[in-house]
PDB file of N, CA and C in Angstrom:
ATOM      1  N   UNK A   1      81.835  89.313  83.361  1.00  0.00           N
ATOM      2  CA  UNK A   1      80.835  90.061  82.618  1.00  0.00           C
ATOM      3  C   UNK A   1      81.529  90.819  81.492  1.00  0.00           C
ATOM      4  N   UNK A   2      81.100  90.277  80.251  1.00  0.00           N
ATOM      5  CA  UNK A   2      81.581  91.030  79.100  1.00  0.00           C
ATOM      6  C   UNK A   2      81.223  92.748  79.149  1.00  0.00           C
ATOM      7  N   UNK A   3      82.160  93.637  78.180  1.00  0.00           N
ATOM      8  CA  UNK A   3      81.397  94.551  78.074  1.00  0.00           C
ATOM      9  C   UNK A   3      80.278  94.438  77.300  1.00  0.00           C
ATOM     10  N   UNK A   4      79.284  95.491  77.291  1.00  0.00           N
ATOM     11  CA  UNK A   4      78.433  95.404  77.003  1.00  0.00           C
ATOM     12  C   UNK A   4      77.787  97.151  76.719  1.00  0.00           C
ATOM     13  N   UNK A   5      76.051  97.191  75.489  1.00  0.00           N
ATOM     14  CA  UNK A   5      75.570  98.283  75.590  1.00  0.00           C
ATOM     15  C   UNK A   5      74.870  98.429  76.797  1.00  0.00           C
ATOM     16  N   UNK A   6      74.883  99.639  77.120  1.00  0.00           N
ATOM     17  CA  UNK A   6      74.885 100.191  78.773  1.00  0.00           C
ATOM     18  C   UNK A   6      75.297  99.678  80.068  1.00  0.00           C
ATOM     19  N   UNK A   7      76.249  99.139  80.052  1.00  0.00           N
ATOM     20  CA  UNK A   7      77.249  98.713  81.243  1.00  0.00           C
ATOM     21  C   UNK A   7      77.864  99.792  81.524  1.00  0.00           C
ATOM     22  N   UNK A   8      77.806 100.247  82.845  1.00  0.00           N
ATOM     23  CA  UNK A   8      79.113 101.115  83.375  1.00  0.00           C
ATOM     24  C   UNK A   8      80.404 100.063  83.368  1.00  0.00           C
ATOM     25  N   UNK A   9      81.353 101.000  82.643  1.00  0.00           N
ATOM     26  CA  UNK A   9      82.724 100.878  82.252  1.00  0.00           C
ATOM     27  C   UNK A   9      83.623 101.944  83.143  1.00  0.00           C
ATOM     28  N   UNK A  10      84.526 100.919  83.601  1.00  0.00           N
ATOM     29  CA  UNK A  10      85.934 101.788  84.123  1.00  0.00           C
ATOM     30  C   UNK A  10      87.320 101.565  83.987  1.00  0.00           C
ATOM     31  N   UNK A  11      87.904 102.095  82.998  1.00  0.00           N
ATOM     32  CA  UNK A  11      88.937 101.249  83.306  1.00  0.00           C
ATOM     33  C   UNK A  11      90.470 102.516  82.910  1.00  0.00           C
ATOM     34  N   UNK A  12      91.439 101.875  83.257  1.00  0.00           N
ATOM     35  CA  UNK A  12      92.813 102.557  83.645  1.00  0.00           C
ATOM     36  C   UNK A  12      93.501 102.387  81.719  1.00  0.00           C
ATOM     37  N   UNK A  13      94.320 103.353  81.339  1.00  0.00           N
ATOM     38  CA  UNK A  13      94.760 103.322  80.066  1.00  0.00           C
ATOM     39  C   UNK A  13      96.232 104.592  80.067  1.00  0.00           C
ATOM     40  N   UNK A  14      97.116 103.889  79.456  1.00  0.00           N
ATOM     41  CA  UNK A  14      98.211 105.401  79.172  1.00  0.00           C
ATOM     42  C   UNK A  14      97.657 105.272  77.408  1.00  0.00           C
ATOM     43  N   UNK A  15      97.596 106.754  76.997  1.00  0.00           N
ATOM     44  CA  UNK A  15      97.434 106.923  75.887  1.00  0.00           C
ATOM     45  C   UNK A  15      98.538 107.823  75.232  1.00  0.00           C
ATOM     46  N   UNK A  16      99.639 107.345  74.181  1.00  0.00           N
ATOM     47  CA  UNK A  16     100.436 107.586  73.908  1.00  0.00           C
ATOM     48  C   UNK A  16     100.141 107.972  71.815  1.00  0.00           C
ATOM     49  N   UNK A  17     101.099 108.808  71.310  1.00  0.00           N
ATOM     50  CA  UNK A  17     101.176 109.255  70.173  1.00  0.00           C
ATOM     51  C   UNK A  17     101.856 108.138  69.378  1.00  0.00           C
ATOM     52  N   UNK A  18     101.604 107.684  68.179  1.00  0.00           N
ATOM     53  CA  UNK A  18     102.174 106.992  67.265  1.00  0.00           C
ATOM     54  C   UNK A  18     102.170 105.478  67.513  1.00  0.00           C
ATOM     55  N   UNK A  19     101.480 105.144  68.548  1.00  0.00           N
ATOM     56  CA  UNK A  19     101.828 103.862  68.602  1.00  0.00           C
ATOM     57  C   UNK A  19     102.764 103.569  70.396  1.00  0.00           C
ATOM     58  N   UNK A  20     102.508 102.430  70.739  1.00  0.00           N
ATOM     59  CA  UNK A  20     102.808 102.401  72.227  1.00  0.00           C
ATOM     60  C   UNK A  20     104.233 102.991  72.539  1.00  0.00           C
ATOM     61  N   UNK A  21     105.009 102.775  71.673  1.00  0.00           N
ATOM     62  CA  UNK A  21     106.773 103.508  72.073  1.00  0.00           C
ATOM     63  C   UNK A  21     106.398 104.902  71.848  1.00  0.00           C
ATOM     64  N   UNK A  22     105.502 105.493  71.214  1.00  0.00           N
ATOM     65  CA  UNK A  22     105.460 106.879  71.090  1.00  0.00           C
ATOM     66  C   UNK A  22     105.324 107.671  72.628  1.00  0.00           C
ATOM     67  N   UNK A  23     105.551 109.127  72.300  1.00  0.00           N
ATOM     68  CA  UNK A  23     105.075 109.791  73.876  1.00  0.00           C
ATOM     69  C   UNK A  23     103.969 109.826  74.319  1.00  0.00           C
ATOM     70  N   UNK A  24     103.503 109.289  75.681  1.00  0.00           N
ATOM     71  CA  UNK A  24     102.857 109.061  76.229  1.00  0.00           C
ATOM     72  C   UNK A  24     102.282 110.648  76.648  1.00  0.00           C
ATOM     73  N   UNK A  25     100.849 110.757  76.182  1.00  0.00           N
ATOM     74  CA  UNK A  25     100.217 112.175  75.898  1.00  0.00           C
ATOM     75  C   UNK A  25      99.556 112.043  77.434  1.00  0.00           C
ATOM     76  N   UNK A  26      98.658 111.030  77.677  1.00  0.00           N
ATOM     77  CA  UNK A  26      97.720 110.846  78.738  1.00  0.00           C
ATOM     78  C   UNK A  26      97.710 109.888  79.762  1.00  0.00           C
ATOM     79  N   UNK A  27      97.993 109.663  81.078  1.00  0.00           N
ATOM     80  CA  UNK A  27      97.753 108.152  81.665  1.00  0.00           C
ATOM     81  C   UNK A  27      96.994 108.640  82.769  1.00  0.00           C
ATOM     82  N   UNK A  28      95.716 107.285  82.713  1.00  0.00           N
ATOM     83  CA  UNK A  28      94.541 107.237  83.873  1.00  0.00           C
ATOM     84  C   UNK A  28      94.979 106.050  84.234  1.00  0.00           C
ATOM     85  N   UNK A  29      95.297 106.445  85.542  1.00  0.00           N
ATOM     86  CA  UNK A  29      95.159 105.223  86.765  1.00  0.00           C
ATOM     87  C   UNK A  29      94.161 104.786  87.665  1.00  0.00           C
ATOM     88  N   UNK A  30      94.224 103.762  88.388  1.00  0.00           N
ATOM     89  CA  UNK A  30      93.625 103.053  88.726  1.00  0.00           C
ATOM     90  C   UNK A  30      92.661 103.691  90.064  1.00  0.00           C
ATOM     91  N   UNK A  31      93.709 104.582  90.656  1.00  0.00           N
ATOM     92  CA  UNK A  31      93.262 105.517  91.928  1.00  0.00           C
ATOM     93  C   UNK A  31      92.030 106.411  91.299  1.00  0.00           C
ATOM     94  N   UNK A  32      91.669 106.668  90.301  1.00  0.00           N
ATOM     95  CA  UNK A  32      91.142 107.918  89.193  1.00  0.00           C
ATOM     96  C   UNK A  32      90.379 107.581  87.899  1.00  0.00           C
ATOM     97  N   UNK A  33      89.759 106.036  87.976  1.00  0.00           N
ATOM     98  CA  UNK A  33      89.353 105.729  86.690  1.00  0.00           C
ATOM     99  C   UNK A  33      88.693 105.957  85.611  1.00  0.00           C
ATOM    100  N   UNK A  34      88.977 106.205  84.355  1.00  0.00           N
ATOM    101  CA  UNK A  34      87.932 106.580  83.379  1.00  0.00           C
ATOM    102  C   UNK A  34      86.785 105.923  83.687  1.00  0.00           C
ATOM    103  N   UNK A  35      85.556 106.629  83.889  1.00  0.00           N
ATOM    104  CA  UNK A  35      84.434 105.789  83.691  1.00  0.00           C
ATOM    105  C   UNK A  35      83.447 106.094  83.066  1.00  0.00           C
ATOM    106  N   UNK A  36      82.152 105.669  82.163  1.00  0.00           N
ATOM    107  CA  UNK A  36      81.776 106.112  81.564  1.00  0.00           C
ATOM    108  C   UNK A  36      80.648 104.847  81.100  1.00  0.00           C
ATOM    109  N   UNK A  37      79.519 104.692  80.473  1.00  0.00           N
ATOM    110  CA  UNK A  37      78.169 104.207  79.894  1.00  0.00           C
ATOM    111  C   UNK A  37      78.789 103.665  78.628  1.00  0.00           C
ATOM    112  N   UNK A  38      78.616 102.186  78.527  1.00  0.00           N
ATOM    113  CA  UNK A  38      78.955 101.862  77.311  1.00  0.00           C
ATOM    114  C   UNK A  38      77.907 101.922  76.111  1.00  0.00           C
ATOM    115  N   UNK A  39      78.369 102.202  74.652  1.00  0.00           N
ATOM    116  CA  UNK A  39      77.406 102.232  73.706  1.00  0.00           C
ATOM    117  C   UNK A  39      76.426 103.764  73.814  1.00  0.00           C
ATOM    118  N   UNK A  40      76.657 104.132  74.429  1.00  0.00           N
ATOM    119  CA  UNK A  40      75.233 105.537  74.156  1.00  0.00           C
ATOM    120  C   UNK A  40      75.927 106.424  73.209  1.00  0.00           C
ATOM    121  N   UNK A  41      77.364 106.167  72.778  1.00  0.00           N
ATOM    122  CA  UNK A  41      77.692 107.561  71.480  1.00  0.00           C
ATOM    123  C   UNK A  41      78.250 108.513  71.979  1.00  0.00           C
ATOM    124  N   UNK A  42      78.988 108.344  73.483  1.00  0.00           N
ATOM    125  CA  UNK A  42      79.407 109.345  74.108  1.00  0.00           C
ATOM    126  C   UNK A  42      81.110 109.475  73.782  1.00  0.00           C
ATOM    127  N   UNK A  43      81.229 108.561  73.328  1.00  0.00           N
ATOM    128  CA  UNK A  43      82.734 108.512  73.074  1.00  0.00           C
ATOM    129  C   UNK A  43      82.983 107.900  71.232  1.00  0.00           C
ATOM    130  N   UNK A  44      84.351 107.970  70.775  1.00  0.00           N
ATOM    131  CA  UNK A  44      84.413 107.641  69.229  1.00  0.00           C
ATOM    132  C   UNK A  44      84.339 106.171  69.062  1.00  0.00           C
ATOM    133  N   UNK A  45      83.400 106.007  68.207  1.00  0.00           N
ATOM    134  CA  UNK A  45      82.864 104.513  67.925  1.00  0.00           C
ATOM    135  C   UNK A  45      84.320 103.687  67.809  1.00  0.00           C
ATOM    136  N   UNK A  46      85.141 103.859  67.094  1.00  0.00           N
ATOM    137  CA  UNK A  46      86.181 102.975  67.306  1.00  0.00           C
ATOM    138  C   UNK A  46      86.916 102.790  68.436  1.00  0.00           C
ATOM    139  N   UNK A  47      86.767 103.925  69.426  1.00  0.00           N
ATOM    140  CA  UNK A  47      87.274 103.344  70.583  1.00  0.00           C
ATOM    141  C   UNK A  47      86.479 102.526  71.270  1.00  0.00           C
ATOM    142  N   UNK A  48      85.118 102.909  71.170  1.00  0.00           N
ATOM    143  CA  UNK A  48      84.157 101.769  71.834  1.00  0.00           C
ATOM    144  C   UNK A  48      84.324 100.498  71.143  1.00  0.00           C
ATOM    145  N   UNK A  49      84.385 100.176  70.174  1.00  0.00           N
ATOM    146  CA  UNK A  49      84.510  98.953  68.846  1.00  0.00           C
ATOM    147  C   UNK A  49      85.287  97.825  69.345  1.00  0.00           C
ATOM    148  N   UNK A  50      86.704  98.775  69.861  1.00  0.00           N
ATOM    149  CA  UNK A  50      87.602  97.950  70.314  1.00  0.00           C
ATOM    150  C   UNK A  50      87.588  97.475  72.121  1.00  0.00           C
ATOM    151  N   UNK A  51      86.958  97.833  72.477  1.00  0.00           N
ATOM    152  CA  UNK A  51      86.680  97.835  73.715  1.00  0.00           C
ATOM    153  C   UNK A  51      85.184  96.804  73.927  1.00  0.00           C
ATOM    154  N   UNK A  52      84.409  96.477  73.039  1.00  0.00           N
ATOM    155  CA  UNK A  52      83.265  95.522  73.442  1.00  0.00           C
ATOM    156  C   UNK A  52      83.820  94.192  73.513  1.00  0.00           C
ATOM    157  N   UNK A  53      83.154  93.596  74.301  1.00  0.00           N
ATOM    158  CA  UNK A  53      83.018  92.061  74.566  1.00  0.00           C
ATOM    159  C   UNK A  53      84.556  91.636  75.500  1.00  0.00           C
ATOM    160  N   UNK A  54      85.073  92.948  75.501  1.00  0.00           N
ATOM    161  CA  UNK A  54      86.379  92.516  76.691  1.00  0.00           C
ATOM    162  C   UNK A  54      85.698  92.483  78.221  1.00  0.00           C
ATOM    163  N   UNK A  55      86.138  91.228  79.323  1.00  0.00           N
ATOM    164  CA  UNK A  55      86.237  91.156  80.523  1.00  0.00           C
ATOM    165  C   UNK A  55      87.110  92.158  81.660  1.00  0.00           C
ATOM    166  N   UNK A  56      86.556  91.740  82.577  1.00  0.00           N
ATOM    167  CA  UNK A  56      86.969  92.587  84.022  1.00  0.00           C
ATOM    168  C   UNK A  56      88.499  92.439  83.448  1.00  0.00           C
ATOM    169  N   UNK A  57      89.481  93.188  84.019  1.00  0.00           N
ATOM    170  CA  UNK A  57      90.771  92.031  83.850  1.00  0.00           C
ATOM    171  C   UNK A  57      91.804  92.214  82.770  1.00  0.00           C
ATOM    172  N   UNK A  58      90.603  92.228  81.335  1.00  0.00           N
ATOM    173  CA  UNK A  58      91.212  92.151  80.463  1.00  0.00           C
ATOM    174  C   UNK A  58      92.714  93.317  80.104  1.00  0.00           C
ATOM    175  N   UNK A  59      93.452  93.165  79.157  1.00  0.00           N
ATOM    176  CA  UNK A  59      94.123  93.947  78.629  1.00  0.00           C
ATOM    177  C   UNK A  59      94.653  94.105  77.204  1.00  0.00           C
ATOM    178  N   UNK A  60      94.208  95.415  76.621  1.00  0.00           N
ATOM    179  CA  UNK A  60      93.895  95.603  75.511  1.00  0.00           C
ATOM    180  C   UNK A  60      95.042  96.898  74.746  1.00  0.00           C
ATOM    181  N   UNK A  61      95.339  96.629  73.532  1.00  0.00           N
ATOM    182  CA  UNK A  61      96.003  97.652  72.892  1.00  0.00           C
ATOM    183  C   UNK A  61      95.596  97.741  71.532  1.00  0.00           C
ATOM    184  N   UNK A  62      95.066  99.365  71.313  1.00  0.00           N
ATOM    185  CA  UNK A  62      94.486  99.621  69.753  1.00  0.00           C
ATOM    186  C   UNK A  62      94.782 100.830  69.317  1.00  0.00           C
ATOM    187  N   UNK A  63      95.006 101.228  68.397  1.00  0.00           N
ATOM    188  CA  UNK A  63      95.362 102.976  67.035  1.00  0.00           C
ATOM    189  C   UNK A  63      94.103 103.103  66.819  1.00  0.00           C
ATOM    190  N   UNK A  64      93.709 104.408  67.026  1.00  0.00           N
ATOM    191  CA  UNK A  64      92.771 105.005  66.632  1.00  0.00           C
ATOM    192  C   UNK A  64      92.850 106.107  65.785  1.00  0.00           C
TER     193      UNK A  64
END
């Protein structure tokens, strides 16, 4: 199941400064997952942008 508008979304991410070698500011694991309603505007459109039409599974890296 692709993502999608209004799919519950969960998923695990380290979020780091400058780019992936940069310092790692934030990491959500898997025990603790971000989760959250896709598409309602609750989060910054480019992070949602990059995040549609990815699968269960998938793995993704983007600058915002």
């Amino acid at each position: 199941m692709q993502i999608s508008k209004n799919k519950v979304v969960s998923l695990v991410y380290k979020l780091s400064e400058n780019g992936p070698d940069g310092q790692i500011i934030e990491t959500v694991e898997v025990n603790n997952p971000f989760t959250f309603i896709f598409g309602n505007g609750m989060l910054l459109q480019n992070f949602e942008n990059n995040l549609a039409g990815l699968e269960k599974g998938s793995k993704f890296s983007f600058l915002i």
